[in-house]
C-alpha atoms as a PDB file:
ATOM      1  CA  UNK A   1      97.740 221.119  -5.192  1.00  0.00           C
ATOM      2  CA  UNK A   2      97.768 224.528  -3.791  1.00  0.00           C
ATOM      3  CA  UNK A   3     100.649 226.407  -5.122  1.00  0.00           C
ATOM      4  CA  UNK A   4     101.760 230.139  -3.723  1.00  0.00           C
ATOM      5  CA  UNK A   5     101.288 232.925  -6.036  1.00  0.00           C
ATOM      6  CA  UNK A   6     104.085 234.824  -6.202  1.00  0.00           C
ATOM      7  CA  UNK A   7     104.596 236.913  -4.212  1.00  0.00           C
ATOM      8  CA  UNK A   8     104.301 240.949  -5.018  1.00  0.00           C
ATOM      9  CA  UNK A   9     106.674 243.099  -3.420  1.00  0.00           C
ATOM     10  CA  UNK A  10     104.445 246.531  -4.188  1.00  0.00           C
ATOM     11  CA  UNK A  11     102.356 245.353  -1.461  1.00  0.00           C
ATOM     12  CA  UNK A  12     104.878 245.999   1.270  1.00  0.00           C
ATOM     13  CA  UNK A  13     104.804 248.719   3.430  1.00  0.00           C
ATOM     14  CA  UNK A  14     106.892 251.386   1.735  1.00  0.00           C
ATOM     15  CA  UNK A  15     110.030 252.081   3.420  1.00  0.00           C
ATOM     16  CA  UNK A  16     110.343 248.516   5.998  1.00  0.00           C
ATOM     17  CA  UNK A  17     113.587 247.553   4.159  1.00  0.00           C
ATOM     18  CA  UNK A  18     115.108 251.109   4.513  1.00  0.00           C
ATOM     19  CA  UNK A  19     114.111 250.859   8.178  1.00  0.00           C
ATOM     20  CA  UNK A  20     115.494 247.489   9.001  1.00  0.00           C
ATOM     21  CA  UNK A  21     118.669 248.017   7.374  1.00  0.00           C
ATOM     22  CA  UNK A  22     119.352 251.775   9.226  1.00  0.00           C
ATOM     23  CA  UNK A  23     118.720 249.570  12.581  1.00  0.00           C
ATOM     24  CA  UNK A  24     120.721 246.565  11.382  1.00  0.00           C
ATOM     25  CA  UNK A  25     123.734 249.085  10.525  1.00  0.00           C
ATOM     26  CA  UNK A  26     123.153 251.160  13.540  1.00  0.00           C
ATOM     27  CA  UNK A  27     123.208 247.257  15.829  1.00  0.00           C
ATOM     28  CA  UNK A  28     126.344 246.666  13.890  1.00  0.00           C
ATOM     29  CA  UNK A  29     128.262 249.791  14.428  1.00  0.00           C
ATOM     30  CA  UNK A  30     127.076 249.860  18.128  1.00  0.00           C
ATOM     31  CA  UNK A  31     128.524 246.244  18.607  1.00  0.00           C
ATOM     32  CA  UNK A  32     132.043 247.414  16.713  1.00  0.00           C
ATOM     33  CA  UNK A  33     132.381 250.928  18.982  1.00  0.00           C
ATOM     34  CA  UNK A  34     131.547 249.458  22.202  1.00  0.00           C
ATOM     35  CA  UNK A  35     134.945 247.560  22.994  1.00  0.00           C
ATOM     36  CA  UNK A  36     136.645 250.661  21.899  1.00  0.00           C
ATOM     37  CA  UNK A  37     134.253 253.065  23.845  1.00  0.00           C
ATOM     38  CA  UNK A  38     135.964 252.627  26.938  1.00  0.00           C
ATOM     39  CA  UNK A  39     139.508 253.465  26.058  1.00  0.00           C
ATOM     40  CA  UNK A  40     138.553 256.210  23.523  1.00  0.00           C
ATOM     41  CA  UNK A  41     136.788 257.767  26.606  1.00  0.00           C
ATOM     42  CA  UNK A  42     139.855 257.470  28.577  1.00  0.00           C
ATOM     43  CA  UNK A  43     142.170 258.675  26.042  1.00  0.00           C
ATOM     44  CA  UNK A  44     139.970 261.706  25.737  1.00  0.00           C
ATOM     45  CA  UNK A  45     139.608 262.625  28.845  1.00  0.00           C
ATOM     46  CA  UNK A  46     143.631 262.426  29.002  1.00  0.00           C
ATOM     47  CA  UNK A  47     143.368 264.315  25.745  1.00  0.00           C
ATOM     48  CA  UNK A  48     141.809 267.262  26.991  1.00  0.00           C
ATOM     49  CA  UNK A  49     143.280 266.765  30.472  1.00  0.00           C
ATOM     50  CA  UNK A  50     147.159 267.817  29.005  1.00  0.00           C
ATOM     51  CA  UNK A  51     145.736 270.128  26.757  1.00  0.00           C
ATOM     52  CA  UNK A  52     144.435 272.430  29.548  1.00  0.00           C
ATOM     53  CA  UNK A  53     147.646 271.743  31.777  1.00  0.00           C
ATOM     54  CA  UNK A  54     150.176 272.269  29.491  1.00  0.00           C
ATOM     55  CA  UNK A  55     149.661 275.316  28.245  1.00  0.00           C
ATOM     56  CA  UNK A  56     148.786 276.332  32.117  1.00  0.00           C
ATOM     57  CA  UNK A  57     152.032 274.932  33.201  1.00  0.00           C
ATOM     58  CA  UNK A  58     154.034 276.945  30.633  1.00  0.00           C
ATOM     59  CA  UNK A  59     152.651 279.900  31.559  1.00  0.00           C
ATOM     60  CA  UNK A  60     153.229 279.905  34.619  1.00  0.00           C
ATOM     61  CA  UNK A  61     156.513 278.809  34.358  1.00  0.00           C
ATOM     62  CA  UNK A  62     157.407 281.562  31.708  1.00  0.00           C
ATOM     63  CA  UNK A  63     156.079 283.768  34.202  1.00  0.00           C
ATOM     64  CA  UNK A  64     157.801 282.936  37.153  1.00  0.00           C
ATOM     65  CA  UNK A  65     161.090 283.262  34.697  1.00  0.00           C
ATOM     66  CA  UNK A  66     160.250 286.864  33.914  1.00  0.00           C
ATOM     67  CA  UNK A  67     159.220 287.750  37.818  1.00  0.00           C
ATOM     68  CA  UNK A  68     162.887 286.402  38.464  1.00  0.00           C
ATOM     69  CA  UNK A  69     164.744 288.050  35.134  1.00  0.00           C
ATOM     70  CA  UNK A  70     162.558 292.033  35.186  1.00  0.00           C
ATOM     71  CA  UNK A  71     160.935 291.781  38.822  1.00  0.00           C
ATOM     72  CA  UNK A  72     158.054 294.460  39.483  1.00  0.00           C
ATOM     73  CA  UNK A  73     154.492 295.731  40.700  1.00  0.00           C
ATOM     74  CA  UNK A  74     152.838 293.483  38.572  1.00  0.00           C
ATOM     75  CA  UNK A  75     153.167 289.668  38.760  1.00  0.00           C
ATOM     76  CA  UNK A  76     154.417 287.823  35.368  1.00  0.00           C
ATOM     77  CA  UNK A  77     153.641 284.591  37.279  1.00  0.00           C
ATOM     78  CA  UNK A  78     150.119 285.458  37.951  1.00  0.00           C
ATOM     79  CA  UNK A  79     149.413 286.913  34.631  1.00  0.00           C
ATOM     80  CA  UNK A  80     150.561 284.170  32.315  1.00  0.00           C
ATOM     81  CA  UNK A  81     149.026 281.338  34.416  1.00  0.00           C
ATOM     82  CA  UNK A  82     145.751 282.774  33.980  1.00  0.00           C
ATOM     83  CA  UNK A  83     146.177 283.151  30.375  1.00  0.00           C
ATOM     84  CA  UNK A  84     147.825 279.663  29.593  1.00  0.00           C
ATOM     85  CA  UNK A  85     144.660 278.337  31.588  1.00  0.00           C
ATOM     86  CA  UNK A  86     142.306 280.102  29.292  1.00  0.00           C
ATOM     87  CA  UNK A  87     144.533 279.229  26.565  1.00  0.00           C
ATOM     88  CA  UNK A  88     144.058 275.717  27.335  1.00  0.00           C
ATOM     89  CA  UNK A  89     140.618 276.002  28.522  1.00  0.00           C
ATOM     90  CA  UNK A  90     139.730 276.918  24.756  1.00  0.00           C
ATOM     91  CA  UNK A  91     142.001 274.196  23.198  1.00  0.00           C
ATOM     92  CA  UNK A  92     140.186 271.553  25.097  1.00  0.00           C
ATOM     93  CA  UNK A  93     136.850 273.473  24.045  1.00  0.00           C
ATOM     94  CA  UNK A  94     137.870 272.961  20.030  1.00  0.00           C
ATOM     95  CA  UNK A  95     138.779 268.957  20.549  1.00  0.00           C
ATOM     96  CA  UNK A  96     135.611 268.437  22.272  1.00  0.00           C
ATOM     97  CA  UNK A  97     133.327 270.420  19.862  1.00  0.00           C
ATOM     98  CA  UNK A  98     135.416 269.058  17.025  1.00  0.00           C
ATOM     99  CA  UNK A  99     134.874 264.857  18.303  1.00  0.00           C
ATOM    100  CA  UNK A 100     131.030 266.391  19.056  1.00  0.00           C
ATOM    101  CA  UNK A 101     130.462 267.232  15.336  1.00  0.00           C
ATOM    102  CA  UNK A 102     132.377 263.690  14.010  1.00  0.00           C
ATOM    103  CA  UNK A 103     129.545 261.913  16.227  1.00  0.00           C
ATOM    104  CA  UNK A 104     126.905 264.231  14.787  1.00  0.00           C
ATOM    105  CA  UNK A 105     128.082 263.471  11.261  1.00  0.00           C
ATOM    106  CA  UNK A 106     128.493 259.468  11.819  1.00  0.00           C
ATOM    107  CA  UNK A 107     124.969 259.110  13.502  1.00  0.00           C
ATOM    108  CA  UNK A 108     123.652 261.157  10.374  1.00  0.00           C
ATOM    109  CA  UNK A 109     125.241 259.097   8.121  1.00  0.00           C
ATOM    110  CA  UNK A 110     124.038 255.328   9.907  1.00  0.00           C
ATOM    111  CA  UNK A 111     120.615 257.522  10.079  1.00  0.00           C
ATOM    112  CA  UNK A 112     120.000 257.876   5.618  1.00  0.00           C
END
């Protein structure tokens, strides 16, 4: 009776399968980061939280040693807290630039 003829794939639309699998991937990858979005949000926020404190802490701590060992005009104290902040300040600046580019790079990769 009336059979199909088979069907021809060269009368697609050029580039639909390339297109549904980038979203498929992209749905999948989505679904897999979202339970770990939360807590690898937290943890980088703690992340660059101790790196900016740390090295401000030291500092100032190091410099409060020094005002007590070779006191003078000039406080150590000051000083060293001010550079362990910017110390810090630019650590925190590398992790975030550095997790920035990983995203960059893995939404490039789901996007070929």
């Amino acid at each position: 009776m009336g059979e199909r003829p088979p069907r021809d794939p060269s009368n697609d639309v050029p580039g639909f399968a390339e297109q549904a699998g980038t979203k498929a991937a992209r749905k999948l990858k989505a679904r897999r980061d979202a339970a770990q979005g939360v807590w690898f949000g937290l943890g980088m926020m703690g992340l660059i939280g101790w790196s900016v404190a740390l090295p401000t802490l030291l500092g100032a701590a190091l410099g409060l040693w020094l005002d007590e060992r070779y006191p003078g005009t000039r406080s150590w104290t000051l000083a060293l807290l001010v550079a362990g902040l910017i110390l810090g300040c630019l650590n925190a600046w590398h992790w975030v630039a550095k997790q920035d580019k990983a995203m960059r790079d893995d939404r490039e990769t789901v996007d070929e």
